[in-house]
Protein backbone atom coordinates (compact mmCIF):
# COMPACT_ATOMS: atom_id res chain seq x y z
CA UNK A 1 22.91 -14.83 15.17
CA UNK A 2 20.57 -11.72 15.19
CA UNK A 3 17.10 -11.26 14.62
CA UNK A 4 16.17 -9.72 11.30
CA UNK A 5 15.07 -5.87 11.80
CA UNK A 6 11.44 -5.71 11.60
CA UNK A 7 9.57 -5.17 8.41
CA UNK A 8 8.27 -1.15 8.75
CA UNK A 9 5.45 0.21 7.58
CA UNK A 10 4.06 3.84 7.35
CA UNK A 11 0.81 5.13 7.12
CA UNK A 12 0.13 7.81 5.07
CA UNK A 13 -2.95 10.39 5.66
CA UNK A 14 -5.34 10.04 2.99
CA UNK A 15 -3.16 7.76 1.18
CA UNK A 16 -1.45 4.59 0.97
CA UNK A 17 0.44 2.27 3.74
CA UNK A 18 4.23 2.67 2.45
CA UNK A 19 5.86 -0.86 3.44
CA UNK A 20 9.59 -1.85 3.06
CA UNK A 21 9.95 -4.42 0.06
CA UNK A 22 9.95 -6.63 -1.08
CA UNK A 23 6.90 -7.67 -0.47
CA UNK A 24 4.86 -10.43 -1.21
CA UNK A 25 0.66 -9.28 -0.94
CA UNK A 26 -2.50 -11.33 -0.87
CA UNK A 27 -5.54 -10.52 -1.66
CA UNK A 28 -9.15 -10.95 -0.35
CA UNK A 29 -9.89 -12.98 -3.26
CA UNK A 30 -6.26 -15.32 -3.18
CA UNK A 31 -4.52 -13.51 -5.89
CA UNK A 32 -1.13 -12.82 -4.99
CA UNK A 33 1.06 -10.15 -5.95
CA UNK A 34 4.90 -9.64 -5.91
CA UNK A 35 7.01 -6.13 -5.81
CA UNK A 36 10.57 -6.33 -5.37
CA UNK A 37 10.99 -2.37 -4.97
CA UNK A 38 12.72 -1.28 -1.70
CA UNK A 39 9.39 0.66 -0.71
CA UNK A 40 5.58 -0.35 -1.85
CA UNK A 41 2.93 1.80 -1.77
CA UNK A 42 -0.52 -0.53 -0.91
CA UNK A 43 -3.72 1.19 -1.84
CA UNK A 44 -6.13 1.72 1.08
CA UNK A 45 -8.70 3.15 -0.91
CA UNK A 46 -9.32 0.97 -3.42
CA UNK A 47 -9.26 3.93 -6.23
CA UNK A 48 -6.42 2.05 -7.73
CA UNK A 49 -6.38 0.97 -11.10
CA UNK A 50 -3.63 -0.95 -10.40
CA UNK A 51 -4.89 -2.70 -6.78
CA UNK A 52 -3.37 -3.98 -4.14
CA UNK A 53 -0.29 -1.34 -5.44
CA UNK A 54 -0.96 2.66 -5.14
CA UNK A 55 -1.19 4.57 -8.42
CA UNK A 56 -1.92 8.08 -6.55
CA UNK A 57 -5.76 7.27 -7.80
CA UNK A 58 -6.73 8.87 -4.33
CA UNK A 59 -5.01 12.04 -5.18
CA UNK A 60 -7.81 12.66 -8.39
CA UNK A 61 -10.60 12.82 -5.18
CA UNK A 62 -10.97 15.81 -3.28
CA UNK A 63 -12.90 14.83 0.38
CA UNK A 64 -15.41 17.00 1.66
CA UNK A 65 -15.71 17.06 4.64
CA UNK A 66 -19.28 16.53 6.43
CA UNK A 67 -20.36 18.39 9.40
């Protein structure tokens, strides 16, 4: 028998962590969420209206940067 490929996940620059699905996602508060697409987008910025899942909320924000 052969061990299952490992799950992969990309990170996105100013965006979202992109993971292969399905996916099963907890939350800091115990809610748990469920996405049976073949790719999930998971917010890192929590801009989404739709949180844990991306909804491109971080796209409406332009960063300035601060030097």
């Amino acid at each position: 028998m052969t061990s299952p490929r490992p799950r992969r996940v990309r990170v996105v620059p100013d965006g979202p962590l992109l993971v292969e699905g399905p996916v099963e996602l907890v939350t800091d508060d115990g809610e748990t969420v469920t996405s049976d697409r073949f790719v999930v987008a998971v917010c890192t910025c929590r801009r989404s209206k739709r949180y844990p899942l991306c909804d491109t909320s971080h796209r409406e924000r332009v960063r300035v940067d601060q030097g």
